[in-house]
PDB file of N, CA and C in Angstrom:
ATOM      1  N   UNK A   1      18.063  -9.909  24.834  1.00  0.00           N
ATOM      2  CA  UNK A   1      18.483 -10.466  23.569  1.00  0.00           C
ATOM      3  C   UNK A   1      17.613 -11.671  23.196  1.00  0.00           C
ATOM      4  N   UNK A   2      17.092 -12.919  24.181  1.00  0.00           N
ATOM      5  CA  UNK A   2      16.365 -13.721  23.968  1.00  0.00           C
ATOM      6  C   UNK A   2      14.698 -12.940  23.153  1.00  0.00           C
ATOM      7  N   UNK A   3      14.193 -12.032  23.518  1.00  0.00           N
ATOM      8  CA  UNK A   3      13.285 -11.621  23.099  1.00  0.00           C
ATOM      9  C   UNK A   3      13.455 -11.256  21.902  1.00  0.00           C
ATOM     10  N   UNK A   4      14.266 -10.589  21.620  1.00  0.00           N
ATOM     11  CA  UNK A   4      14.515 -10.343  20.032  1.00  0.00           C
ATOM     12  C   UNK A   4      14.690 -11.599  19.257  1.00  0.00           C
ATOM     13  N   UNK A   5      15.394 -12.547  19.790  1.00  0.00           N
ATOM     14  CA  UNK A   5      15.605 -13.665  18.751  1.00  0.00           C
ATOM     15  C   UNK A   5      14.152 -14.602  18.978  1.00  0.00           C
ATOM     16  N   UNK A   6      13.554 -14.356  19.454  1.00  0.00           N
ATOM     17  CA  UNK A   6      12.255 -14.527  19.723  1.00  0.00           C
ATOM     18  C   UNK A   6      10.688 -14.472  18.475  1.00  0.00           C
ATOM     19  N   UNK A   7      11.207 -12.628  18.861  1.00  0.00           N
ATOM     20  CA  UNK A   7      10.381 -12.550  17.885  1.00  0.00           C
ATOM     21  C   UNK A   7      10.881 -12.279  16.288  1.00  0.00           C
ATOM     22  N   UNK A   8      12.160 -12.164  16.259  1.00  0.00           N
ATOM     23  CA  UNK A   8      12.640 -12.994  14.899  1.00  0.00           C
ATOM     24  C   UNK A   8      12.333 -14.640  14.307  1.00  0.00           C
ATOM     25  N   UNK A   9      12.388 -14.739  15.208  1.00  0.00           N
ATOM     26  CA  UNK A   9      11.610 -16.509  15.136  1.00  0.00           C
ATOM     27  C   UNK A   9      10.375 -16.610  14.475  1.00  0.00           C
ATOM     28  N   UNK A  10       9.178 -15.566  15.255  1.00  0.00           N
ATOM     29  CA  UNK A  10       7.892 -15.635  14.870  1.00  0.00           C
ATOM     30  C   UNK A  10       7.873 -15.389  13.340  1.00  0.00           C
ATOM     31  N   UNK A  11       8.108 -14.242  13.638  1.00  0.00           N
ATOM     32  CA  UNK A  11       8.390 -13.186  12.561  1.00  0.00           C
ATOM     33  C   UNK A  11       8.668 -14.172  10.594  1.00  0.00           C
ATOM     34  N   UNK A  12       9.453 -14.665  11.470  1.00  0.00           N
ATOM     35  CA  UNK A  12      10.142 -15.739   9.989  1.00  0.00           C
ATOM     36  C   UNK A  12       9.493 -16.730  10.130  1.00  0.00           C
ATOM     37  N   UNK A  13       8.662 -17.540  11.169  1.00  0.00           N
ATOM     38  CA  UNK A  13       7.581 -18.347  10.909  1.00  0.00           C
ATOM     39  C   UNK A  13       6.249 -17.737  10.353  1.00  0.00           C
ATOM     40  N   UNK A  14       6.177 -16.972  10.985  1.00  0.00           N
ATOM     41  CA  UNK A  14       4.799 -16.379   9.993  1.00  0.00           C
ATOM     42  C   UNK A  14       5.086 -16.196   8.736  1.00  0.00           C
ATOM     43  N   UNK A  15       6.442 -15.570   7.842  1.00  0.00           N
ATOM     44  CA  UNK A  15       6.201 -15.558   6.635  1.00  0.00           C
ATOM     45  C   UNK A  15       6.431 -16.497   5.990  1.00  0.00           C
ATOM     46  N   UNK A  16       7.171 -17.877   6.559  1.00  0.00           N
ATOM     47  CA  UNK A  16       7.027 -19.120   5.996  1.00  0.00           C
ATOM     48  C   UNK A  16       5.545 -19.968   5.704  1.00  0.00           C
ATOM     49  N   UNK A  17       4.777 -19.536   7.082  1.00  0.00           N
ATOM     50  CA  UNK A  17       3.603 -20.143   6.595  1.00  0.00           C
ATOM     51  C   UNK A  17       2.081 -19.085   5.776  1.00  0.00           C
ATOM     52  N   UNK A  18       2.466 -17.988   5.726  1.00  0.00           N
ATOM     53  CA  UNK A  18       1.726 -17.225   5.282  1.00  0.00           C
ATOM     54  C   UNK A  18       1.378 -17.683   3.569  1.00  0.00           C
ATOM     55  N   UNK A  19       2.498 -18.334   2.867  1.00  0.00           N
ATOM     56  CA  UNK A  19       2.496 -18.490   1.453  1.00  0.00           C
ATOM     57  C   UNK A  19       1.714 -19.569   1.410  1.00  0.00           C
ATOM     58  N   UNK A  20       2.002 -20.559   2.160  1.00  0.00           N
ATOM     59  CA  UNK A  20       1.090 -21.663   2.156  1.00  0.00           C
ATOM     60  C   UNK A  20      -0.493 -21.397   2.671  1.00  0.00           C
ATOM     61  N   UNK A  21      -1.238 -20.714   3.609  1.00  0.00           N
ATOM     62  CA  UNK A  21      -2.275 -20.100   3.247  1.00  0.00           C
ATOM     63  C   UNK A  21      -2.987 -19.739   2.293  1.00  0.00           C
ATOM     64  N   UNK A  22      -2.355 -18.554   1.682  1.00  0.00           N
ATOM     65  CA  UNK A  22      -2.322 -18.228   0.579  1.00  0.00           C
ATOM     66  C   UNK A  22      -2.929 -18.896  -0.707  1.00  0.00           C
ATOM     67  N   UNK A  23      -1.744 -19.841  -0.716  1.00  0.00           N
ATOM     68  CA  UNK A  23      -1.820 -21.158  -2.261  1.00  0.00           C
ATOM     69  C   UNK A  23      -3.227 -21.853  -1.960  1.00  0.00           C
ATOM     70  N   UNK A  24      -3.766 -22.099  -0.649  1.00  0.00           N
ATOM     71  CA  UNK A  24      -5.027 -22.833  -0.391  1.00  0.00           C
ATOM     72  C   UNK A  24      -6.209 -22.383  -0.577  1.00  0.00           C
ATOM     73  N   UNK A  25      -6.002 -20.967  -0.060  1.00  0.00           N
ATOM     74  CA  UNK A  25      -7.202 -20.154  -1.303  1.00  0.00           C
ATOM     75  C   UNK A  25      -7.376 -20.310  -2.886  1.00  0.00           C
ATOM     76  N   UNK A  26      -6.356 -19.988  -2.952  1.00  0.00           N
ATOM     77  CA  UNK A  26      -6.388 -19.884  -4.612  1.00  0.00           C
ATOM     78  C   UNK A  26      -6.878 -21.231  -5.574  1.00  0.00           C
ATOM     79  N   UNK A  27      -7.303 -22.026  -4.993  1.00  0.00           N
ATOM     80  CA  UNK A  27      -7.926 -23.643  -5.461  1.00  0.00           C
ATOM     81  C   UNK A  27      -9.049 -22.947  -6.204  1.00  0.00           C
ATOM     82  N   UNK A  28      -9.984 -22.306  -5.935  1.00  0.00           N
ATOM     83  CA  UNK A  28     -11.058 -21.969  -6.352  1.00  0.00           C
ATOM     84  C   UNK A  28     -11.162 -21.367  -7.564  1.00  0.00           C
ATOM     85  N   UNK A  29     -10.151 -20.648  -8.256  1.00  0.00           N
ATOM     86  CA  UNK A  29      -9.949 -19.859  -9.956  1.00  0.00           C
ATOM     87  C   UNK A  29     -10.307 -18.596  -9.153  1.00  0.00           C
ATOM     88  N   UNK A  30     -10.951 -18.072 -10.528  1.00  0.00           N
ATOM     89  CA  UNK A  30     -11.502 -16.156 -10.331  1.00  0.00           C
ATOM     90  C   UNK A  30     -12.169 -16.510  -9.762  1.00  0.00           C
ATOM     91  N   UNK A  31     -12.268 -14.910  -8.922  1.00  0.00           N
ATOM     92  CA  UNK A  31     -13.296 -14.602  -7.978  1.00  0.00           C
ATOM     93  C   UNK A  31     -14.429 -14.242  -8.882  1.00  0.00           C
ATOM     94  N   UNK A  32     -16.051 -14.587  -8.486  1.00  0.00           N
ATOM     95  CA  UNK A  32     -16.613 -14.039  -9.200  1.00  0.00           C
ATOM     96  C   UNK A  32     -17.002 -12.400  -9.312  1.00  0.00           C
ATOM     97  N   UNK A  33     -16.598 -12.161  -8.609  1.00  0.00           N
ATOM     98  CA  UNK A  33     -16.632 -10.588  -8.657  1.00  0.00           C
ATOM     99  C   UNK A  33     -16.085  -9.778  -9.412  1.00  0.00           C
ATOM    100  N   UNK A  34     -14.763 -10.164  -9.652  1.00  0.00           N
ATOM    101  CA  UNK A  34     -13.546  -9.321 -11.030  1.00  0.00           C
ATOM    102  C   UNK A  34     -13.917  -9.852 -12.027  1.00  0.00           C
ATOM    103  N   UNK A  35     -14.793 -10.984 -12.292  1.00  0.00           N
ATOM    104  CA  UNK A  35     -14.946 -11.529 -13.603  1.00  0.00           C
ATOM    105  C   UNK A  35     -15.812 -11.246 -14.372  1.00  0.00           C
ATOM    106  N   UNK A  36     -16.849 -10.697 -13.192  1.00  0.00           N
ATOM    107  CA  UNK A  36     -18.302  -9.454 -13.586  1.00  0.00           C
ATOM    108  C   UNK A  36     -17.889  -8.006 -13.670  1.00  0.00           C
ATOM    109  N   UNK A  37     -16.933  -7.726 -13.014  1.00  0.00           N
ATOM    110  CA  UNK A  37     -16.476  -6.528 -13.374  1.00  0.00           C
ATOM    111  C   UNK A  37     -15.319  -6.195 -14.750  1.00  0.00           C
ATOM    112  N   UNK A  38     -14.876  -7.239 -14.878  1.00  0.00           N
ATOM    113  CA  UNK A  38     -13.990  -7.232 -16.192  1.00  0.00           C
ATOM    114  C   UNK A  38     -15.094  -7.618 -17.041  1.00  0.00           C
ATOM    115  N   UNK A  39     -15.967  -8.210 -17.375  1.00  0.00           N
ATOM    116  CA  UNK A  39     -17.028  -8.090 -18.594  1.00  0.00           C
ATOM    117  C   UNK A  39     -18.041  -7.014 -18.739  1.00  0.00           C
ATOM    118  N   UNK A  40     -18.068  -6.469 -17.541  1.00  0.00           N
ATOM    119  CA  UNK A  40     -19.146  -5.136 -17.481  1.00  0.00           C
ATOM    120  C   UNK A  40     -18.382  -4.047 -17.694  1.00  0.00           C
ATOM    121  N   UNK A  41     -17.150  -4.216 -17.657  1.00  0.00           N
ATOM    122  CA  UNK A  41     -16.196  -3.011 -17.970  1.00  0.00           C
ATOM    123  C   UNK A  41     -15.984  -2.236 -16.148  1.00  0.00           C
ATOM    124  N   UNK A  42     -16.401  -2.347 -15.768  1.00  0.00           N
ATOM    125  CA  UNK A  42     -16.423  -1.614 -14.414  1.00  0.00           C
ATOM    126  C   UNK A  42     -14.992  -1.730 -13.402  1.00  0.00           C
ATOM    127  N   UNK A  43     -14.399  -2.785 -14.037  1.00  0.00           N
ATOM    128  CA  UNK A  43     -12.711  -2.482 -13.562  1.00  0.00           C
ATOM    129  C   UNK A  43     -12.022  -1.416 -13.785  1.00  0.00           C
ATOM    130  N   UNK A  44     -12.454  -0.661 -15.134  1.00  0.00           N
ATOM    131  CA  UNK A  44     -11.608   0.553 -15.507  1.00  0.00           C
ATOM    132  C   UNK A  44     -12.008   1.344 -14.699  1.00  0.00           C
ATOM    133  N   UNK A  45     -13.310   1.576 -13.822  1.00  0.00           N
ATOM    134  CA  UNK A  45     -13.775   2.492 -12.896  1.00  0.00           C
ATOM    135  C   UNK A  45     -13.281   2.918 -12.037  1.00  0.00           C
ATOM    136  N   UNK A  46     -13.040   1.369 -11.684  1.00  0.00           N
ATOM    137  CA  UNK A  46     -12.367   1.117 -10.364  1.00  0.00           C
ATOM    138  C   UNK A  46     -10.842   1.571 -10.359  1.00  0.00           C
ATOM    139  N   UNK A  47      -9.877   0.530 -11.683  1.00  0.00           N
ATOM    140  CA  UNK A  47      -8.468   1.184 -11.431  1.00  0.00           C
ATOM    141  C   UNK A  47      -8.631   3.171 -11.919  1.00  0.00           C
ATOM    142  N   UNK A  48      -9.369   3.274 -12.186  1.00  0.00           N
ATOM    143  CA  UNK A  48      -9.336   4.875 -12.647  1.00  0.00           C
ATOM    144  C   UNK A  48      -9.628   5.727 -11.196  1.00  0.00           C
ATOM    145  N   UNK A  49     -10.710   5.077 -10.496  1.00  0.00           N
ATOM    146  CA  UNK A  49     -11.039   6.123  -9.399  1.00  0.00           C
ATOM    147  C   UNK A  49      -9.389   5.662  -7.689  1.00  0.00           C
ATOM    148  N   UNK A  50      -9.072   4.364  -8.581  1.00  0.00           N
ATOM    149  CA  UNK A  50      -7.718   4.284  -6.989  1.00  0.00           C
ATOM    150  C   UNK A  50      -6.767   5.373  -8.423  1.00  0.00           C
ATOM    151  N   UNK A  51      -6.644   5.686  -9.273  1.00  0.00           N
ATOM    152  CA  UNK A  51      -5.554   6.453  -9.917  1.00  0.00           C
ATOM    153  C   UNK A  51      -5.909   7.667  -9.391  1.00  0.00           C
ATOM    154  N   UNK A  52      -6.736   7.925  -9.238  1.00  0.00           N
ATOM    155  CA  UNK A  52      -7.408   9.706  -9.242  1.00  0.00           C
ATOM    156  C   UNK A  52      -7.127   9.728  -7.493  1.00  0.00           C
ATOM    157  N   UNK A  53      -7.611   8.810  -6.731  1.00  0.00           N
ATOM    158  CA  UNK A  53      -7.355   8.817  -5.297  1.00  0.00           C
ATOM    159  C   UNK A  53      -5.794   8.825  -4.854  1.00  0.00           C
ATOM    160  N   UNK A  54      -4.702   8.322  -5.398  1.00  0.00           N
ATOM    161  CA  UNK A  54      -3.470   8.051  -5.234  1.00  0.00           C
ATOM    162  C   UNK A  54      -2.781   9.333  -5.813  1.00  0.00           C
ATOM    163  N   UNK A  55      -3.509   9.684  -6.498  1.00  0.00           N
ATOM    164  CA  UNK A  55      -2.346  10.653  -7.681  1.00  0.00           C
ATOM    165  C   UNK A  55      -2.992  12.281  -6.459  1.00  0.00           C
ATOM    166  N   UNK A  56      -4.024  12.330  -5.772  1.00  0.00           N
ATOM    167  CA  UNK A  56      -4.672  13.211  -5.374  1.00  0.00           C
ATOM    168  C   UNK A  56      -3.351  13.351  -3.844  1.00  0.00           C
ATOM    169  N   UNK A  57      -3.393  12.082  -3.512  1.00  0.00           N
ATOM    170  CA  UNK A  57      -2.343  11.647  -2.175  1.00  0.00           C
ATOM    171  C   UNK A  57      -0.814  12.348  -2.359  1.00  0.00           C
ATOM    172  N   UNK A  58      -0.638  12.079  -3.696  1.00  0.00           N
ATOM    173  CA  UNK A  58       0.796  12.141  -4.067  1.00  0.00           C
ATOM    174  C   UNK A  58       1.251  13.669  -3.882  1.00  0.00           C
ATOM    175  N   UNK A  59       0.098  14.585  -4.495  1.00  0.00           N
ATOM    176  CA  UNK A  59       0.502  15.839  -5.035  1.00  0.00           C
ATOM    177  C   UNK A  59      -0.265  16.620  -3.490  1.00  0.00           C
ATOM    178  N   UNK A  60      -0.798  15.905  -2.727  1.00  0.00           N
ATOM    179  CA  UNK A  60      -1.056  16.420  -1.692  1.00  0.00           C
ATOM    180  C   UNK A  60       0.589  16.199  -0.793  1.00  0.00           C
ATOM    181  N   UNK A  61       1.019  15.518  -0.470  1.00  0.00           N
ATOM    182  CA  UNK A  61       2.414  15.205   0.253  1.00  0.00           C
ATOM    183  C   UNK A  61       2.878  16.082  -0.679  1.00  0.00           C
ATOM    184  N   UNK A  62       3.455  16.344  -1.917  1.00  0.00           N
ATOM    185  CA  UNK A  62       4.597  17.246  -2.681  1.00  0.00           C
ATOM    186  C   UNK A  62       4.173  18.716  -2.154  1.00  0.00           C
ATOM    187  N   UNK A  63       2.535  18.883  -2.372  1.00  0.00           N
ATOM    188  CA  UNK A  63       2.549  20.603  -1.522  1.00  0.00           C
ATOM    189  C   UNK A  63       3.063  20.836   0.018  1.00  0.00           C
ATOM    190  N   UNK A  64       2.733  19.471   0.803  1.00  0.00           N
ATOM    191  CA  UNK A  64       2.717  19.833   2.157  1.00  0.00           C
ATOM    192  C   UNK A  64       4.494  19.382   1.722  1.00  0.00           C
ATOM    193  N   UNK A  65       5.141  18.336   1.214  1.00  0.00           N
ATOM    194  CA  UNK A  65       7.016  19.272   1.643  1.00  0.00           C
ATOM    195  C   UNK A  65       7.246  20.472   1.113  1.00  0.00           C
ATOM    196  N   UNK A  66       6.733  20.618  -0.398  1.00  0.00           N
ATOM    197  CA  UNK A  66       7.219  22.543  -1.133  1.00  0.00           C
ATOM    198  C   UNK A  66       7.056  22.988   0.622  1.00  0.00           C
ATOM    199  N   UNK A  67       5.771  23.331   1.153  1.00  0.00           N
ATOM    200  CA  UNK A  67       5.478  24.575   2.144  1.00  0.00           C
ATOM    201  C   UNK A  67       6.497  24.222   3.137  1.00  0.00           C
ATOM    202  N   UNK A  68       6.719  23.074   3.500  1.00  0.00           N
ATOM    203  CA  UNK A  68       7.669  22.181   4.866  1.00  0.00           C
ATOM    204  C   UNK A  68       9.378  23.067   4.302  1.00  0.00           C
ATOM    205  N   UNK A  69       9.489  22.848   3.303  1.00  0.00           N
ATOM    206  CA  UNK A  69      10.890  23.042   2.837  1.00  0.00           C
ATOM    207  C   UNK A  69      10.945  24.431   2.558  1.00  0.00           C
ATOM    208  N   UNK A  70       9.620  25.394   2.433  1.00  0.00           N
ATOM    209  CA  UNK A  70       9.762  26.914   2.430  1.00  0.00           C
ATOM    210  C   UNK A  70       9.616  27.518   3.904  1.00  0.00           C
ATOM    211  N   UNK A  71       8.999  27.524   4.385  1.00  0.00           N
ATOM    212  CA  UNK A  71       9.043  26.988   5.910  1.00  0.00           C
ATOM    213  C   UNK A  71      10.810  27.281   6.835  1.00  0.00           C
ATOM    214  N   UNK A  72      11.249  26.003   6.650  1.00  0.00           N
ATOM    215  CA  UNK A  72      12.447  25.849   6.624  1.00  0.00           C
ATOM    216  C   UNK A  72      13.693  26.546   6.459  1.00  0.00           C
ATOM    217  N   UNK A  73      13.690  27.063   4.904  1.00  0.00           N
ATOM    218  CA  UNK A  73      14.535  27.852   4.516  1.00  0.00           C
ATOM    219  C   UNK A  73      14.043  29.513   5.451  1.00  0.00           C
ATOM    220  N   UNK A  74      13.069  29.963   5.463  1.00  0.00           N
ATOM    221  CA  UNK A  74      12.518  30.854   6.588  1.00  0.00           C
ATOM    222  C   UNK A  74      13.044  31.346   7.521  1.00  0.00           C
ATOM    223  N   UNK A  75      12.876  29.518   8.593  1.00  0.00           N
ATOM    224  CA  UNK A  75      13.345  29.962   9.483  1.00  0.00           C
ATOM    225  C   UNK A  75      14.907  30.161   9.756  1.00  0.00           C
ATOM    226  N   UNK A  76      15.788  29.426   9.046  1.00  0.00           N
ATOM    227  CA  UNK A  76      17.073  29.070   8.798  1.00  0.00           C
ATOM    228  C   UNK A  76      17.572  30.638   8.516  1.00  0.00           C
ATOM    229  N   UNK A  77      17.055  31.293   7.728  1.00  0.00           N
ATOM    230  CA  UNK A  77      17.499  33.323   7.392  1.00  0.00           C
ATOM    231  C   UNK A  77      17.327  34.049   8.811  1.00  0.00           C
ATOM    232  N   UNK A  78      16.448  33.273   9.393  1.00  0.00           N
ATOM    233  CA  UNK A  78      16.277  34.388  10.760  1.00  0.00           C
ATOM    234  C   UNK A  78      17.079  34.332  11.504  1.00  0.00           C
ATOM    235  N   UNK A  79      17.756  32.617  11.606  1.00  0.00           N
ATOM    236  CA  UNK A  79      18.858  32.225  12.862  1.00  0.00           C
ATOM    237  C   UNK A  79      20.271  32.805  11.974  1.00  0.00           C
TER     238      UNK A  79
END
């Protein structure tokens, strides 16, 4: 039980100090990198090619349950 309250301890210290990290970066403004890519237009590239990569993920998991859940019903008629 000590170990668990243990690493509940950490656990909730790390996300106490994680925000403060965080805020100490952010002193600096934009990165210059999104700020060349939002004037060159090349952000839309970018959120377009993680849409096309995610949406590719999505409908890949929905075929593999359809087959998982036909599958299933399958074997369930035989027993």
């Amino acid at each position: 039980m000590k170990a668990f309250y243990k690493a509940l301890f950490s656990i909730i210290a790390i996300t106490l100090v994680s925000p403060v990290a965080a805020l100490a970066q952010e002193a600096s403004g934009q990165p210059e990198m999104a700020t060349g890519m939002r004037s060159n237009g090349l952000i839309f590239v970018v959120v377009g090619v993680i849409v096309i990569i995610l949406g590719g993920l999505f409908l890949f998991l929905i075929r593999i349950d359809r087959k998982l859940n036909k599958m299933e019903r399958e074997i369930d008629n035989k027993s």
